[in-house]
C-alpha atoms as a PDB file:
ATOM      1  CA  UNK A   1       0.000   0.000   0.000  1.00  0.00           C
ATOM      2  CA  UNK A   2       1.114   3.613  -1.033  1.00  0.00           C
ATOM      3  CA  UNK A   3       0.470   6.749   1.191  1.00  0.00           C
ATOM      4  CA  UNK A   4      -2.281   9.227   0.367  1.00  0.00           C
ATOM      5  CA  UNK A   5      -1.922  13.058   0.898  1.00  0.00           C
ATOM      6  CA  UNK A   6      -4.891  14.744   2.148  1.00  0.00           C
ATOM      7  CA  UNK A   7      -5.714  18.708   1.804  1.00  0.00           C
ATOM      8  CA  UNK A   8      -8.605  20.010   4.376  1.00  0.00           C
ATOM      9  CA  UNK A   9      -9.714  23.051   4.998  1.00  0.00           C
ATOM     10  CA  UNK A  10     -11.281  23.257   8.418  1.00  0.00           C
ATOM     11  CA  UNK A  11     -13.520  26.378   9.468  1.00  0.00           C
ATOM     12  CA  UNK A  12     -13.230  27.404  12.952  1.00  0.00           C
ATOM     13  CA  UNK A  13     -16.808  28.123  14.608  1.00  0.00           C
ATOM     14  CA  UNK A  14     -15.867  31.572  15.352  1.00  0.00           C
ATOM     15  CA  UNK A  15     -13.847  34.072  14.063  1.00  0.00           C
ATOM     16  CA  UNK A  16     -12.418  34.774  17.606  1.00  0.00           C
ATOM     17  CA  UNK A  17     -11.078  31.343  17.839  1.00  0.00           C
ATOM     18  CA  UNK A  18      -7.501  30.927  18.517  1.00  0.00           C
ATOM     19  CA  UNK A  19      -6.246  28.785  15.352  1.00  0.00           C
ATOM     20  CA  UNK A  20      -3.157  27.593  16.546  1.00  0.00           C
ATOM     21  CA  UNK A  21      -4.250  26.660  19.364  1.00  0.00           C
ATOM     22  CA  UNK A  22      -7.083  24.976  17.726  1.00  0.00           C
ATOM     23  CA  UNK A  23      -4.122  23.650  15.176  1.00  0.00           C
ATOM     24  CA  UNK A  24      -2.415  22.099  17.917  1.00  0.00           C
ATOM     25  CA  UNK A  25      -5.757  20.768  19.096  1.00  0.00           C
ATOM     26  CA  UNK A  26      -5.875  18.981  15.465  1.00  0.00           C
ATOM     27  CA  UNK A  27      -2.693  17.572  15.602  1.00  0.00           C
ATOM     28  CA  UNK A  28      -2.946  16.180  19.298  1.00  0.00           C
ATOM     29  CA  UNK A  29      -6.550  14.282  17.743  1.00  0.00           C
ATOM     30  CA  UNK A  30      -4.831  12.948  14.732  1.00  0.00           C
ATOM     31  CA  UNK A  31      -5.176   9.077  14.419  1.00  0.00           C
ATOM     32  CA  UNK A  32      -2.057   6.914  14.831  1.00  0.00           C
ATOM     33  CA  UNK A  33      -0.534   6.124  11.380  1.00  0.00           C
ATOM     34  CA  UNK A  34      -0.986  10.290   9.927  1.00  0.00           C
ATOM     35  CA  UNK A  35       1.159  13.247   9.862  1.00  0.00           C
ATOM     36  CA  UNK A  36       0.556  16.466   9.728  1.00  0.00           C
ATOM     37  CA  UNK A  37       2.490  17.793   6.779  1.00  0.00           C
ATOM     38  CA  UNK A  38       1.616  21.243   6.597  1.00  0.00           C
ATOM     39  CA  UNK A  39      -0.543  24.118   7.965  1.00  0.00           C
ATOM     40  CA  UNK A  40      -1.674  27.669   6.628  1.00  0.00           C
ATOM     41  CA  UNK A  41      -3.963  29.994   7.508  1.00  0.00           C
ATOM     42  CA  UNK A  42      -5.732  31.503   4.607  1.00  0.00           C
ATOM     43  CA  UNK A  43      -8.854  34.177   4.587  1.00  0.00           C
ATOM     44  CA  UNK A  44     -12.507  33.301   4.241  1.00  0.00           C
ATOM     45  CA  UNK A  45     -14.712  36.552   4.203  1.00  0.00           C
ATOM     46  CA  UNK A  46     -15.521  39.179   7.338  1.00  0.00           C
ATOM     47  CA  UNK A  47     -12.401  38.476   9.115  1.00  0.00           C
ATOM     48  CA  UNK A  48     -12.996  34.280   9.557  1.00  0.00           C
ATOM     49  CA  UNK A  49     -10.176  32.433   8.704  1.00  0.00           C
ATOM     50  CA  UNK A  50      -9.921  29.067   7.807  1.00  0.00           C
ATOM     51  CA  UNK A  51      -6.984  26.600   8.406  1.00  0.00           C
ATOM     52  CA  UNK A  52      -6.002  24.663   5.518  1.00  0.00           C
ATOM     53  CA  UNK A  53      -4.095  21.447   6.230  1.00  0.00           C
ATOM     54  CA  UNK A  54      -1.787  18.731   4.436  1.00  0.00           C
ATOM     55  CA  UNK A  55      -2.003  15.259   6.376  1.00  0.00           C
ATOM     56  CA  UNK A  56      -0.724  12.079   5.227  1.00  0.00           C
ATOM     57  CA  UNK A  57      -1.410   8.549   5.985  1.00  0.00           C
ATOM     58  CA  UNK A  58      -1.301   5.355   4.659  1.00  0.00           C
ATOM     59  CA  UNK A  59      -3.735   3.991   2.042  1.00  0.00           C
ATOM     60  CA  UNK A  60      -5.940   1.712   3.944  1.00  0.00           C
ATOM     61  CA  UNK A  61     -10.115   1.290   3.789  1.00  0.00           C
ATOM     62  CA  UNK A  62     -11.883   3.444   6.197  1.00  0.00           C
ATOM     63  CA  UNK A  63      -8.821   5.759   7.268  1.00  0.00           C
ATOM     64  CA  UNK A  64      -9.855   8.441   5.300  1.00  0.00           C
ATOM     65  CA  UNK A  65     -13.482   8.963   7.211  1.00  0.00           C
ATOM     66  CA  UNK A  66     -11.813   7.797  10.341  1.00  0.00           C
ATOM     67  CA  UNK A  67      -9.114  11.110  10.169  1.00  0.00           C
ATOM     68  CA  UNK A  68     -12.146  13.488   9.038  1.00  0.00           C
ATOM     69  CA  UNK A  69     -14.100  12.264  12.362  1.00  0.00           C
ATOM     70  CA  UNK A  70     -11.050  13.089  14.011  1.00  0.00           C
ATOM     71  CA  UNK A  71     -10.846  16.240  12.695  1.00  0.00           C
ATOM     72  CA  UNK A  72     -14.080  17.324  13.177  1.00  0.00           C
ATOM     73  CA  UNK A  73     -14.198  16.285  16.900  1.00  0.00           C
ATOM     74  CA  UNK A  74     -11.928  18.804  17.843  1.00  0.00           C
ATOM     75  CA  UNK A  75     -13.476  21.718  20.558  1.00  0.00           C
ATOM     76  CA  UNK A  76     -13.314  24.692  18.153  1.00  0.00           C
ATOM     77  CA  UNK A  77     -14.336  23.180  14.558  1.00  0.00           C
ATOM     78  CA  UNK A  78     -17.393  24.330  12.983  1.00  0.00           C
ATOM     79  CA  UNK A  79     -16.279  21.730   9.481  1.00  0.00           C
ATOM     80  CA  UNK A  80     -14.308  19.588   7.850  1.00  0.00           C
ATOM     81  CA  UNK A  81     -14.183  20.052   4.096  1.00  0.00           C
ATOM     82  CA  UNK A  82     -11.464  17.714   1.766  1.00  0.00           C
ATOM     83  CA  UNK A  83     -10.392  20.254  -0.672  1.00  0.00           C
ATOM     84  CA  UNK A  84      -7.355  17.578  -2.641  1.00  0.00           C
ATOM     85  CA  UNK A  85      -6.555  13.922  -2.400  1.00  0.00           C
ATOM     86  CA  UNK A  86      -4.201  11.924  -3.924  1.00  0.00           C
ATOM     87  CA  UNK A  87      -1.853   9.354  -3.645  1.00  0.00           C
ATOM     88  CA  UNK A  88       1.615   9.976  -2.868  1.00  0.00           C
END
Protein backbone atom coordinates (compact mmCIF):
# COMPACT_ATOMS: atom_id res chain seq x y z
CA UNK A 1 0.00 0.00 0.00
CA UNK A 2 1.11 3.61 -1.03
CA UNK A 3 0.47 6.75 1.19
CA UNK A 4 -2.28 9.23 0.37
CA UNK A 5 -1.92 13.06 0.90
CA UNK A 6 -4.89 14.74 2.15
CA UNK A 7 -5.71 18.71 1.80
CA UNK A 8 -8.61 20.01 4.38
CA UNK A 9 -9.71 23.05 5.00
CA UNK A 10 -11.28 23.26 8.42
CA UNK A 11 -13.52 26.38 9.47
CA UNK A 12 -13.23 27.40 12.95
CA UNK A 13 -16.81 28.12 14.61
CA UNK A 14 -15.87 31.57 15.35
CA UNK A 15 -13.85 34.07 14.06
CA UNK A 16 -12.42 34.77 17.61
CA UNK A 17 -11.08 31.34 17.84
CA UNK A 18 -7.50 30.93 18.52
CA UNK A 19 -6.25 28.79 15.35
CA UNK A 20 -3.16 27.59 16.55
CA UNK A 21 -4.25 26.66 19.36
CA UNK A 22 -7.08 24.98 17.73
CA UNK A 23 -4.12 23.65 15.18
CA UNK A 24 -2.41 22.10 17.92
CA UNK A 25 -5.76 20.77 19.10
CA UNK A 26 -5.88 18.98 15.46
CA UNK A 27 -2.69 17.57 15.60
CA UNK A 28 -2.95 16.18 19.30
CA UNK A 29 -6.55 14.28 17.74
CA UNK A 30 -4.83 12.95 14.73
CA UNK A 31 -5.18 9.08 14.42
CA UNK A 32 -2.06 6.91 14.83
CA UNK A 33 -0.53 6.12 11.38
CA UNK A 34 -0.99 10.29 9.93
CA UNK A 35 1.16 13.25 9.86
CA UNK A 36 0.56 16.47 9.73
CA UNK A 37 2.49 17.79 6.78
CA UNK A 38 1.62 21.24 6.60
CA UNK A 39 -0.54 24.12 7.97
CA UNK A 40 -1.67 27.67 6.63
CA UNK A 41 -3.96 29.99 7.51
CA UNK A 42 -5.73 31.50 4.61
CA UNK A 43 -8.85 34.18 4.59
CA UNK A 44 -12.51 33.30 4.24
CA UNK A 45 -14.71 36.55 4.20
CA UNK A 46 -15.52 39.18 7.34
CA UNK A 47 -12.40 38.48 9.11
CA UNK A 48 -13.00 34.28 9.56
CA UNK A 49 -10.18 32.43 8.70
CA UNK A 50 -9.92 29.07 7.81
CA UNK A 51 -6.98 26.60 8.41
CA UNK A 52 -6.00 24.66 5.52
CA UNK A 53 -4.09 21.45 6.23
CA UNK A 54 -1.79 18.73 4.44
CA UNK A 55 -2.00 15.26 6.38
CA UNK A 56 -0.72 12.08 5.23
CA UNK A 57 -1.41 8.55 5.99
CA UNK A 58 -1.30 5.35 4.66
CA UNK A 59 -3.74 3.99 2.04
CA UNK A 60 -5.94 1.71 3.94
CA UNK A 61 -10.12 1.29 3.79
CA UNK A 62 -11.88 3.44 6.20
CA UNK A 63 -8.82 5.76 7.27
CA UNK A 64 -9.86 8.44 5.30
CA UNK A 65 -13.48 8.96 7.21
CA UNK A 66 -11.81 7.80 10.34
CA UNK A 67 -9.11 11.11 10.17
CA UNK A 68 -12.15 13.49 9.04
CA UNK A 69 -14.10 12.26 12.36
CA UNK A 70 -11.05 13.09 14.01
CA UNK A 71 -10.85 16.24 12.69
CA UNK A 72 -14.08 17.32 13.18
CA UNK A 73 -14.20 16.29 16.90
CA UNK A 74 -11.93 18.80 17.84
CA UNK A 75 -13.48 21.72 20.56
CA UNK A 76 -13.31 24.69 18.15
CA UNK A 77 -14.34 23.18 14.56
CA UNK A 78 -17.39 24.33 12.98
CA UNK A 79 -16.28 21.73 9.48
CA UNK A 80 -14.31 19.59 7.85
CA UNK A 81 -14.18 20.05 4.10
CA UNK A 82 -11.46 17.71 1.77
CA UNK A 83 -10.39 20.25 -0.67
CA UNK A 84 -7.36 17.58 -2.64
CA UNK A 85 -6.56 13.92 -2.40
CA UNK A 86 -4.20 11.92 -3.92
CA UNK A 87 -1.85 9.35 -3.64
CA UNK A 88 1.62 9.98 -2.87
Amino acid sequence: MGQVGLQYRVLPESIDTDLAKLEESIKNALPQGTELKMSETKPIAFGLKALHLLVVMEDKQGGVDLLEQAIAGVAGVQSVEVVQMGLL
